[in-house]
Protein backbone atom coordinates (compact mmCIF):
# COMPACT_ATOMS: atom_id res chain seq x y z
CA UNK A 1 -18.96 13.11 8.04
CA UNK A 2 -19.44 12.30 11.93
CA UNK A 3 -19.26 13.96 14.85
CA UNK A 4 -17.92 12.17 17.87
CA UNK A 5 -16.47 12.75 21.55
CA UNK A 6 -14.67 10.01 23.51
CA UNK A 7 -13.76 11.18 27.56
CA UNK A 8 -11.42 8.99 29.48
CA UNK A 9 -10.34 9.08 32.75
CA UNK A 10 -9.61 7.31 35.86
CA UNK A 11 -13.69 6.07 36.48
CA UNK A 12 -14.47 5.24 32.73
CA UNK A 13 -15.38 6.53 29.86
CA UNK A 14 -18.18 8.60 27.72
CA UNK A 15 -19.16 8.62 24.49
CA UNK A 16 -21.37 10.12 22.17
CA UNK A 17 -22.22 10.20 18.39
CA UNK A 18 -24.64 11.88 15.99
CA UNK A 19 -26.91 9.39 14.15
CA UNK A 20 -26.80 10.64 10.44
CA UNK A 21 -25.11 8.86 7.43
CA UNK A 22 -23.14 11.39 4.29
CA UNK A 23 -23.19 9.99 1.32
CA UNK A 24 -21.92 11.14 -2.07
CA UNK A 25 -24.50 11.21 -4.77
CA UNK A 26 -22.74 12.51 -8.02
CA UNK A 27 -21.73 15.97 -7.23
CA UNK A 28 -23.44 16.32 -4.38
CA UNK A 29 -23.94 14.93 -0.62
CA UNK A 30 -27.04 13.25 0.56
CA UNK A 31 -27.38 12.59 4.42
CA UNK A 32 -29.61 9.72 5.90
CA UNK A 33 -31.09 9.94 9.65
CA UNK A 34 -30.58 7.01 12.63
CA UNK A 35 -27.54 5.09 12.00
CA UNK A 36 -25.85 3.70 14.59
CA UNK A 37 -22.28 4.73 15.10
CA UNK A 38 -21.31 3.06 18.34
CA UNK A 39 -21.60 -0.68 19.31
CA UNK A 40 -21.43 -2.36 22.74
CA UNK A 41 -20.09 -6.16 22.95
CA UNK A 42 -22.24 -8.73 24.72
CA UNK A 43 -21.39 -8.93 28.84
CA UNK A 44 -19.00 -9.85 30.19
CA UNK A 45 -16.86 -7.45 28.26
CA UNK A 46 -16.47 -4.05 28.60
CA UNK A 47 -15.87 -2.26 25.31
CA UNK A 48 -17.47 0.12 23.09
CA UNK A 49 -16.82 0.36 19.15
CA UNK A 50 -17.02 3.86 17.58
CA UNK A 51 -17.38 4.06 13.67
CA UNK A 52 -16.53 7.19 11.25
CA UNK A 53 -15.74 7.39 7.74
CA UNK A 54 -16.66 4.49 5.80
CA UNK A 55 -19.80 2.40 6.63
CA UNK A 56 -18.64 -0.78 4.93
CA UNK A 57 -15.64 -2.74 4.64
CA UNK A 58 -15.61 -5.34 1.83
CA UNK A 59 -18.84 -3.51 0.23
CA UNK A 60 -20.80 -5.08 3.75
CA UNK A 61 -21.96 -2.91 6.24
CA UNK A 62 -19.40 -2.48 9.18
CA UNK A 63 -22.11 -3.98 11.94
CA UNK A 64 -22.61 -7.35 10.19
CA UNK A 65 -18.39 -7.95 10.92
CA UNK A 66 -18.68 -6.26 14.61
CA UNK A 67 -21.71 -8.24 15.49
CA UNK A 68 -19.98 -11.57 14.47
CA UNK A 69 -16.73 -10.48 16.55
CA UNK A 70 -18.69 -9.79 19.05
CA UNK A 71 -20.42 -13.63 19.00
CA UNK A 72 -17.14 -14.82 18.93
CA UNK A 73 -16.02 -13.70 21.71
CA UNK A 74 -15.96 -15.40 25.27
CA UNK A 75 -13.80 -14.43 28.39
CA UNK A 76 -12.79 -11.03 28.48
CA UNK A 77 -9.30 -10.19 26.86
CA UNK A 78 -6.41 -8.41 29.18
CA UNK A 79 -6.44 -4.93 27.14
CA UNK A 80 -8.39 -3.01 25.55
CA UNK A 81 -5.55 -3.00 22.87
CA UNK A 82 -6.45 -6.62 22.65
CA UNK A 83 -9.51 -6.17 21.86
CA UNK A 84 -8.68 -3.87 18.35
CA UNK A 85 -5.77 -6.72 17.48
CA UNK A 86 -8.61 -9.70 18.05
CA UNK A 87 -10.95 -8.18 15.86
CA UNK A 88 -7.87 -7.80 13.17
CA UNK A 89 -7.21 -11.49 13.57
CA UNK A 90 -10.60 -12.26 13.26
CA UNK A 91 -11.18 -10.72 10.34
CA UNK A 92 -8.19 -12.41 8.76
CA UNK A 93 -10.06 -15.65 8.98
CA UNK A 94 -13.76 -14.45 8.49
CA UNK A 95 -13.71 -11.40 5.95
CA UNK A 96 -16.03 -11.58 3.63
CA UNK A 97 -18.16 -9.54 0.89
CA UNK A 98 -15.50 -9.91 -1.97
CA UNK A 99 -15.69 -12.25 -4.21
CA UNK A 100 -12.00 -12.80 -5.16
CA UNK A 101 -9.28 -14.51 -4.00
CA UNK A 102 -6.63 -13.10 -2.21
CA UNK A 103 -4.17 -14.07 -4.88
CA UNK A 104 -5.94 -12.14 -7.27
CA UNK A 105 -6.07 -9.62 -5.00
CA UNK A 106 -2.25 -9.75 -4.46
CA UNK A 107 -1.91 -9.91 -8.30
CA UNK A 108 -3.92 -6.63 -8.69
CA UNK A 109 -2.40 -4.64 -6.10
CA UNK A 110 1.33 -5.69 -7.66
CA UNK A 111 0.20 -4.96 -11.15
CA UNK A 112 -1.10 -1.26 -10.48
CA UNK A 113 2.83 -0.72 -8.86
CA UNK A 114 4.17 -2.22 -12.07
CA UNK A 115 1.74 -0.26 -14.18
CA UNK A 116 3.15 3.04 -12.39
CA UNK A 117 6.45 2.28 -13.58
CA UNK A 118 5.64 1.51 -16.68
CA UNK A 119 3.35 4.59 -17.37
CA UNK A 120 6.27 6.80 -16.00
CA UNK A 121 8.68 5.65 -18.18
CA UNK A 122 6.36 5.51 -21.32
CA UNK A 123 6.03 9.29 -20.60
CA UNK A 124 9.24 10.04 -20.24
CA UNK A 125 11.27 8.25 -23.52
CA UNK A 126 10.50 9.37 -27.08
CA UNK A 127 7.02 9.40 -28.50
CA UNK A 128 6.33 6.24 -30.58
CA UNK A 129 8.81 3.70 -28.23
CA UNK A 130 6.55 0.45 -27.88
CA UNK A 131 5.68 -0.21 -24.39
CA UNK A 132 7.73 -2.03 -22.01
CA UNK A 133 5.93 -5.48 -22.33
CA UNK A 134 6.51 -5.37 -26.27
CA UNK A 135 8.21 -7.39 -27.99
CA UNK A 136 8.72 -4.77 -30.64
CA UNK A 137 10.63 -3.04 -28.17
CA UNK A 138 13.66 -5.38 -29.33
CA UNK A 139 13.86 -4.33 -32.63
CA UNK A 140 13.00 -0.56 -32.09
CA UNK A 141 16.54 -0.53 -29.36
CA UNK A 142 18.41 -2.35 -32.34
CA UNK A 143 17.27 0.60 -34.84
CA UNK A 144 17.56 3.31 -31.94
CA UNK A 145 21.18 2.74 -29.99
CA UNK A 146 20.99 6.10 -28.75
CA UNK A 147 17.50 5.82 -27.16
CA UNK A 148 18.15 2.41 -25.66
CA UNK A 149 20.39 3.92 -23.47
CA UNK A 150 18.43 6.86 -22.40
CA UNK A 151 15.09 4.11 -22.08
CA UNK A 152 17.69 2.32 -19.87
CA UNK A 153 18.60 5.19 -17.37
CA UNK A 154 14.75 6.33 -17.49
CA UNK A 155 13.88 3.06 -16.79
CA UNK A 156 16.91 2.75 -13.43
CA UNK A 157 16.03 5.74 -12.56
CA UNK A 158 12.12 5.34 -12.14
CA UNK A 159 12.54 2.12 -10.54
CA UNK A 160 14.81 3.33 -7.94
CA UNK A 161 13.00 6.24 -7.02
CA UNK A 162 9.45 3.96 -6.63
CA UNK A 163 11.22 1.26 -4.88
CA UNK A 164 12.82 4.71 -2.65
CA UNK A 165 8.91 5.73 -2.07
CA UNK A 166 7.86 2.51 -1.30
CA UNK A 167 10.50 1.88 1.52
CA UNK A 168 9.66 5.42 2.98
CA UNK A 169 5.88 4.59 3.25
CA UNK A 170 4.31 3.72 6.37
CA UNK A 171 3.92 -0.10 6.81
CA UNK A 172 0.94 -1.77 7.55
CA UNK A 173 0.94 -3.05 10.94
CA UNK A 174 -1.78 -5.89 10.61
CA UNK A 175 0.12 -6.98 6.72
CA UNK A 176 3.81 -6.82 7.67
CA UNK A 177 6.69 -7.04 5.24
CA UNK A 178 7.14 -10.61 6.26
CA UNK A 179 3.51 -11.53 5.59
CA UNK A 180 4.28 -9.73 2.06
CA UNK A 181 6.79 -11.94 1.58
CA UNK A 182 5.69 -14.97 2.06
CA UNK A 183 2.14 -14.60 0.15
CA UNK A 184 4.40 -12.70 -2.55
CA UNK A 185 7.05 -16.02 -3.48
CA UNK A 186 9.56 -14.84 -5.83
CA UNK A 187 8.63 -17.20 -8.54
CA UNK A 188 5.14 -15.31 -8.39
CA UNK A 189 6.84 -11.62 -8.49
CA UNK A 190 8.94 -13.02 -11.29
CA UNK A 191 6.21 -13.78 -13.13
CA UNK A 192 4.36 -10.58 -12.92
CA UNK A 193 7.56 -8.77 -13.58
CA UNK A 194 7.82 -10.39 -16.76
CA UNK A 195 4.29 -9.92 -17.90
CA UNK A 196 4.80 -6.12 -17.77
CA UNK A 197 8.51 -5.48 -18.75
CA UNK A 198 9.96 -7.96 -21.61
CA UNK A 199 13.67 -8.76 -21.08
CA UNK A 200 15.08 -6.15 -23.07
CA UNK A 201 13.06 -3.27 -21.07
CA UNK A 202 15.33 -4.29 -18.02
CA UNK A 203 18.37 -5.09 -17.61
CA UNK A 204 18.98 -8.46 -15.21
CA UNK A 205 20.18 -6.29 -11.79
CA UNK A 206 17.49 -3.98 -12.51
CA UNK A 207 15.19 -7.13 -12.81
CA UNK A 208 16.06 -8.70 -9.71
CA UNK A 209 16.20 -5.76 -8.16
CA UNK A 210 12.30 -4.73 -8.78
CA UNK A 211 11.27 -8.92 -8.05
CA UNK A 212 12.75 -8.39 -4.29
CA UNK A 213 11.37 -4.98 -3.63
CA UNK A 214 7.80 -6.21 -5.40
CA UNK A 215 6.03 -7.48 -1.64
CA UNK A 216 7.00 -3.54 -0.44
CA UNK A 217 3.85 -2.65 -2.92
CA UNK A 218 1.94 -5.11 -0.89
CA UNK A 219 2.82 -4.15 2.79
CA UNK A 220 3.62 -0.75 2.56
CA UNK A 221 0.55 2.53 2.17
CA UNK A 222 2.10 3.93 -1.00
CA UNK A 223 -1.32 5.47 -1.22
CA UNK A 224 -4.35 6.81 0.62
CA UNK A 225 -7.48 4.56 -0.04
CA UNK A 226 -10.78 6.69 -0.52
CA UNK A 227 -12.55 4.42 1.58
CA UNK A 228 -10.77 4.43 4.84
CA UNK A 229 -12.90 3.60 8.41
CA UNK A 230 -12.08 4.83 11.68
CA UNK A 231 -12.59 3.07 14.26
CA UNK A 232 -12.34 3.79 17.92
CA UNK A 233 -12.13 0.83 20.74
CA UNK A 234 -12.72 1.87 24.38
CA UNK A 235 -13.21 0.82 27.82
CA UNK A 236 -11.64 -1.75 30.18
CA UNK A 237 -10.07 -5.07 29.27
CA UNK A 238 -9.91 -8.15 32.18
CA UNK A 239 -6.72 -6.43 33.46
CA UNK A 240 -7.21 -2.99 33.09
CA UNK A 241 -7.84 -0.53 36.40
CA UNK A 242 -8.33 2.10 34.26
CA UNK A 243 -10.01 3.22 30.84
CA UNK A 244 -7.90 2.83 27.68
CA UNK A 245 -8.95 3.53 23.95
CA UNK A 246 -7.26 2.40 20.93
CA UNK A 247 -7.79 4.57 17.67
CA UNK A 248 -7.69 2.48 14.53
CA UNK A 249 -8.05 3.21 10.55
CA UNK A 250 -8.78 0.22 8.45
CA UNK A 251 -8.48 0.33 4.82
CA UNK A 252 -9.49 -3.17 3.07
CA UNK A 253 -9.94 -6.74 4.78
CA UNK A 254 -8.72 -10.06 2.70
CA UNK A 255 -8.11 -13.44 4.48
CA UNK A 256 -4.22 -12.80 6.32
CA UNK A 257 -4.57 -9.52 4.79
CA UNK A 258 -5.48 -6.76 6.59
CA UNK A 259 -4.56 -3.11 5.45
CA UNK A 260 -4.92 -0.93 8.41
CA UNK A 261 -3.29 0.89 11.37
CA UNK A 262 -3.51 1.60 14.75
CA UNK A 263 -3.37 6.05 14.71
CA UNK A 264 -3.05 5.90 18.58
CA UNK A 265 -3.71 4.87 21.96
CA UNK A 266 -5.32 6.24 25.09
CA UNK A 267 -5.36 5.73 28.61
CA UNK A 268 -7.44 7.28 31.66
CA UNK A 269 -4.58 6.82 34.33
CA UNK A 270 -3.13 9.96 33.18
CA UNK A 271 -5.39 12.20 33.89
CA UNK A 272 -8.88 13.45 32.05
CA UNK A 273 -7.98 13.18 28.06
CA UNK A 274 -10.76 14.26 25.11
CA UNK A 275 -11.11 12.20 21.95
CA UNK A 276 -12.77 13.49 18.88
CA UNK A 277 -11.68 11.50 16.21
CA UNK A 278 -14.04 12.78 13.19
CA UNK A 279 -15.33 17.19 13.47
CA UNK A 280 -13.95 18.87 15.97
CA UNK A 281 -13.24 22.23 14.91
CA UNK A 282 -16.39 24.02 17.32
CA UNK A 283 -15.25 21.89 20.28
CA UNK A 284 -11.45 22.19 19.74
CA UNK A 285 -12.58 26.27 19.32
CA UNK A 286 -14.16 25.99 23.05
CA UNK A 287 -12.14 23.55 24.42
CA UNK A 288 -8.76 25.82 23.74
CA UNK A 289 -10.93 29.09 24.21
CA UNK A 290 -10.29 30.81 20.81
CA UNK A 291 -11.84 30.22 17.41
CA UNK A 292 -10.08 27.73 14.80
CA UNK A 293 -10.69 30.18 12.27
CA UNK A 294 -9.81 33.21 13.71
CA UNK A 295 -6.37 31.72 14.33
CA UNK A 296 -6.11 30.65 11.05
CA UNK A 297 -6.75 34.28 9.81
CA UNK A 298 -4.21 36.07 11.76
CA UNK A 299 -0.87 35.05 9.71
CA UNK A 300 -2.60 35.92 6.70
CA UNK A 301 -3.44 39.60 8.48
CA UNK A 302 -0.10 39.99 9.44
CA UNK A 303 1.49 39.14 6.05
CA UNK A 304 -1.28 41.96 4.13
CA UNK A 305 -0.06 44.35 7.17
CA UNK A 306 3.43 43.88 6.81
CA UNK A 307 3.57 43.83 3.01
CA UNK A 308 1.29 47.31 2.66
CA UNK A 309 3.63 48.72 5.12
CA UNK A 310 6.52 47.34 3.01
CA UNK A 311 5.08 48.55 -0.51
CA UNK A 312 4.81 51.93 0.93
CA UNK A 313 8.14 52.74 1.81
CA UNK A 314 10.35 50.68 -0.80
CA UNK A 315 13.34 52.52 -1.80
CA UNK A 316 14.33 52.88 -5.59
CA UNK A 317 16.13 50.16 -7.11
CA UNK A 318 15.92 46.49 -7.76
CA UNK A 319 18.77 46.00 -5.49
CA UNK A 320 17.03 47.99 -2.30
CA UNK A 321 13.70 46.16 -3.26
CA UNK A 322 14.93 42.60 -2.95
CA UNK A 323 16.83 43.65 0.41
CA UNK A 324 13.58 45.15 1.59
CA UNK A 325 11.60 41.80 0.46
CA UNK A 326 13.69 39.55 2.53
CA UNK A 327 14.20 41.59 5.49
CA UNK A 328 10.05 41.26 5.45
CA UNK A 329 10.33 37.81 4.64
CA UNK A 330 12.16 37.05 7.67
CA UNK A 331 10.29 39.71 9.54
CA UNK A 332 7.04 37.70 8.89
CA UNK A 333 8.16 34.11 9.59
CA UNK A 334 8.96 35.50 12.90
CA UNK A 335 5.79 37.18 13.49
CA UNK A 336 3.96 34.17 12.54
CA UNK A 337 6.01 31.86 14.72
CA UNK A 338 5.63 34.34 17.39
CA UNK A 339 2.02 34.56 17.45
CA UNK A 340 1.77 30.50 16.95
CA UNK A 341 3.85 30.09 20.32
CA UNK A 342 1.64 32.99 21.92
CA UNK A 343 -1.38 30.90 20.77
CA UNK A 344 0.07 27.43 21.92
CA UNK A 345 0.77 28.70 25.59
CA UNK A 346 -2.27 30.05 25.64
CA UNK A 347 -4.99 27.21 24.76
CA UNK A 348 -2.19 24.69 26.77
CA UNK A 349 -3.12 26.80 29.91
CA UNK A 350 -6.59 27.14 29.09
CA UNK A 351 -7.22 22.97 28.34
CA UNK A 352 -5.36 22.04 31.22
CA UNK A 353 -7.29 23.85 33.64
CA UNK A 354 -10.57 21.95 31.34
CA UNK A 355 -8.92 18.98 31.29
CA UNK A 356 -8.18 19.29 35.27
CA UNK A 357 -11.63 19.32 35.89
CA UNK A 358 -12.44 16.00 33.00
CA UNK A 359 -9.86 14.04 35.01
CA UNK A 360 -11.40 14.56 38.50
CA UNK A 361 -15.42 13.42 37.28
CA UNK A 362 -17.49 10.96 37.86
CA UNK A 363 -19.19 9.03 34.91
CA UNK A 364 -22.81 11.19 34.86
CA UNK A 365 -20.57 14.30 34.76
CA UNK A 366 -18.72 13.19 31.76
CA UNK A 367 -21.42 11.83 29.72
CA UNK A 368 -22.95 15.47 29.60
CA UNK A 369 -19.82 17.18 28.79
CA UNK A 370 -19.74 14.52 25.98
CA UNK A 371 -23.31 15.34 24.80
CA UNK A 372 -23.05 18.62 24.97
CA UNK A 373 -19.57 18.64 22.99
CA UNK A 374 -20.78 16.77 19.74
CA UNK A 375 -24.50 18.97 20.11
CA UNK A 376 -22.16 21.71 20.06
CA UNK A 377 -20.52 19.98 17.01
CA UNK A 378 -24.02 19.72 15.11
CA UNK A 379 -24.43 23.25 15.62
CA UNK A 380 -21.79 24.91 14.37
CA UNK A 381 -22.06 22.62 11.30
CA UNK A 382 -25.78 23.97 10.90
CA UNK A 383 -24.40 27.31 11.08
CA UNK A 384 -22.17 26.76 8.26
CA UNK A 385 -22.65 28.27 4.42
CA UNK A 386 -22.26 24.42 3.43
CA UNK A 387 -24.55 21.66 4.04
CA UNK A 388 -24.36 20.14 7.10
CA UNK A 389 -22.58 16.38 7.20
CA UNK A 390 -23.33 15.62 10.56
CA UNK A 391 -26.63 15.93 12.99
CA UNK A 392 -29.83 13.78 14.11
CA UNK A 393 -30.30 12.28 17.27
CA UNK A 394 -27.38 11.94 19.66
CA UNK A 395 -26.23 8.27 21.12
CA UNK A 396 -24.66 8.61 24.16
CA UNK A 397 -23.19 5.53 26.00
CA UNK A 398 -20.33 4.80 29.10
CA UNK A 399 -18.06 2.13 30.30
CA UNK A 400 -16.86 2.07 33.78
CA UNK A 401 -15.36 -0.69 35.45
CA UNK A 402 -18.44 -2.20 37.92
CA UNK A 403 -21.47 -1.38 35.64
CA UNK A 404 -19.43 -2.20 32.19
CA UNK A 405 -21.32 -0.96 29.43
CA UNK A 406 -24.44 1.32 29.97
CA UNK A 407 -26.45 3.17 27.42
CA UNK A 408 -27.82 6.37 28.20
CA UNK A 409 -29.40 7.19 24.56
CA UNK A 410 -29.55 4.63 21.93
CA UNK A 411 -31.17 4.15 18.64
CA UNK A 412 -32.68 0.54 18.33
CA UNK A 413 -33.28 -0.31 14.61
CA UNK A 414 -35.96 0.56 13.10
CA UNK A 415 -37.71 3.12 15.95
CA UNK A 416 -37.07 6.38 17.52
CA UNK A 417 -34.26 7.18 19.84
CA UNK A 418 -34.30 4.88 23.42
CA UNK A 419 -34.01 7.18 26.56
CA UNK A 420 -32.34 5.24 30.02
């Protein structure tokens, strides 16, 4: 994992990022020192690139496709926001690193919804029904009049509840419905239909019915990939006065088909605001002035309290016992809520008067408080029984709006860490 801290306000922004790379090696995690996490575009513009989670998008690492974009570039664009969708269009026409097609691509992605459906209703009918692309499946409804009715409700009712799942997914906002659509002709979605349910497995509504919904499976995350990157674009566009940030999660890159979202923006005119978009839990603990864990302890204290108290004064009888359970029941929600509200008012108050101070700094005085935060990060994670997932050197880096990009600790490849 990563540790990172982003601090906007009015004057700019600072960032800072631990150098070391987690990787999974079987069973267990192997960490590799120096790798860069943040990236600077070439002058004139005025943006820094923060990386967590994945290191490579299309099996390449994330720098070759930032470095490109960056080439690519010329005058500076009005947002920062424009920034994160140019490097989305960009990568529409220059992805690379996979060798198929996007059709095949589209074909895959279509045929693992189909093969859902199909599974579910295989395990749902009668051991010993042929699957729903067999032919056999003809003759086995003609000997089984009973079970081709209950095949054909499984079947309506599967269907219906995917195609249900599907529309109440988020969409993706770079591969729209429309975009779905129109790489996903309905000749094509016929097609695959038919490969995977033969025409008695259907019925002809049901049919048409799946064809139209089939570019949902495209457009739509029905699923968390494994191998999602975060990505974090910040500073000043050619029309912003202030510093903005745009937090973005990108999934897989195919030409016109980019699966990702943007999580959120942010914007220095407000006021002083703290980004950590990978660990957080030690600075969230300080920032907030009480410790993550601690908090998360206290329901669970209250619920042993309450139910010892509880077990030690039950009255006979099932009847007396049940009344007991649920006046503690409701006695312990509140409690809980209680405390939660208690807690809420309390780190509000306390990271106000914090983020009072943030909003009113200059750039040197943020891009300690951003050091410190992620060192602060690093330690607690040395600290912990498990092995640590972030740590090495620190970069450190700002944006403001008449220096533009300025690095402060840097690690160029292949030496040590680069003090300015």
């Amino acid at each position: 994992m990563t540790t990172q801290v982003l601090i906007f306000n009015k004057n700019g922004v600072a960032v800072a990022s631990d150098s070391v790379l987690t990787i999974e090696n079987g069973n267990s995690l192997k960490t590799l020192p120096n790798s860069r996490k943040i990236y600077d575009l070439p002058t004139p513009h005025k943006i820094l690139v923060l990386q967590s989670g994945s290191v490579e998008l299309n099996d390449l690492p994330i720098e070759i496709y930032l470095v490109k974009w960056g080439q690519s570039l010329t005058d500076q664009l009005p947002t920062t926001r424009d920034y994160a969708l140019n490097f989305v269009s960009w990568l529409g026409e220059n992805c690379v690193g996979i060798d198929e097609k996007p059709e095949i691509k589209i074909k895959e992605t279509v045929e693992d919804f189909l093969i859902g459906i199909a599974n579910q209703v295989g395990g749902l009918v009668e051991e010993g029904c042929p699957a729903s692309w067999d032919p056999d499946l003809e003759s086995y409804f003609k000997s089984n009049p009973v079970l081709a009715k209950n095949y054909a409700k499984v079947m309506k009712k599967v269907i219906e509840a995917e195609i249900r799942r599907a529309e109440d997914s988020y969409e993706f906002p770079f591969f729209t419905d429309e975009t779905a659509r129109r790489m996903l002709p309905p000749v094509l979605a016929n097609e695959l239909v038919a490969e995977w349910f033969c025409e008695k497995a259907i019925s002809p509504n049901l049919r048409q019915k799946l064809v139209a919904a089939l570019p949902l499976s495209l457009s739509r995350r029905v699923a968390t990939h494994n191998s999602q990157m975060n990505l974090v674009f910040a500073g000043f566009g050619g029309n912003n006065m202030t510093s903005q940030g745009i937090n973005m999660v990108l999934e897989r890159a195919h030409s016109q088909m980019i699966q990702g979202w943007i999580v959120k923006e942010y914007n220095g005119y407000t006021g002083g605001t703290i980004v950590y978009p990978a660990q957080r839990q030690a600075m969230r603990s300080f920032l907030n002035g009480y410790h993550d864990r601690l908090f998360e302890l206290i329901p669970q204290y209250v619920k042993e309290m309450l139910e010892e108290h509880t077990n030690s004064k039950l009255e006979p009888g099932r009847v007396a016992t049940a009344k007991k359970q649920v006046e503690t029941d409701e006695l312990r929600a509140y409690l809980v809520e209680e405390l939660q509200s208690k807690f809420d008012i309390f780190a509000q108050n306390h990271y106000s008067t914090f983020i009072d101070t943030i909003s009113v700094m200059d750039v040197s005085g943020m891009i300690e408080i951003a050091e410190s935060l992620a060192g602060m990060e690093i330690l607690s994670g040395h600290n912990s029984s498990s092995t640590p997932t972030s740590g090495g050197l620190i970069e450190v880096a700002s944006v403001d709006l008449r220096s533009g990009v300025r690095w402060h600790k840097k690690i160029p490849l292949g030496s040590q860490l680069e003090v300015r």
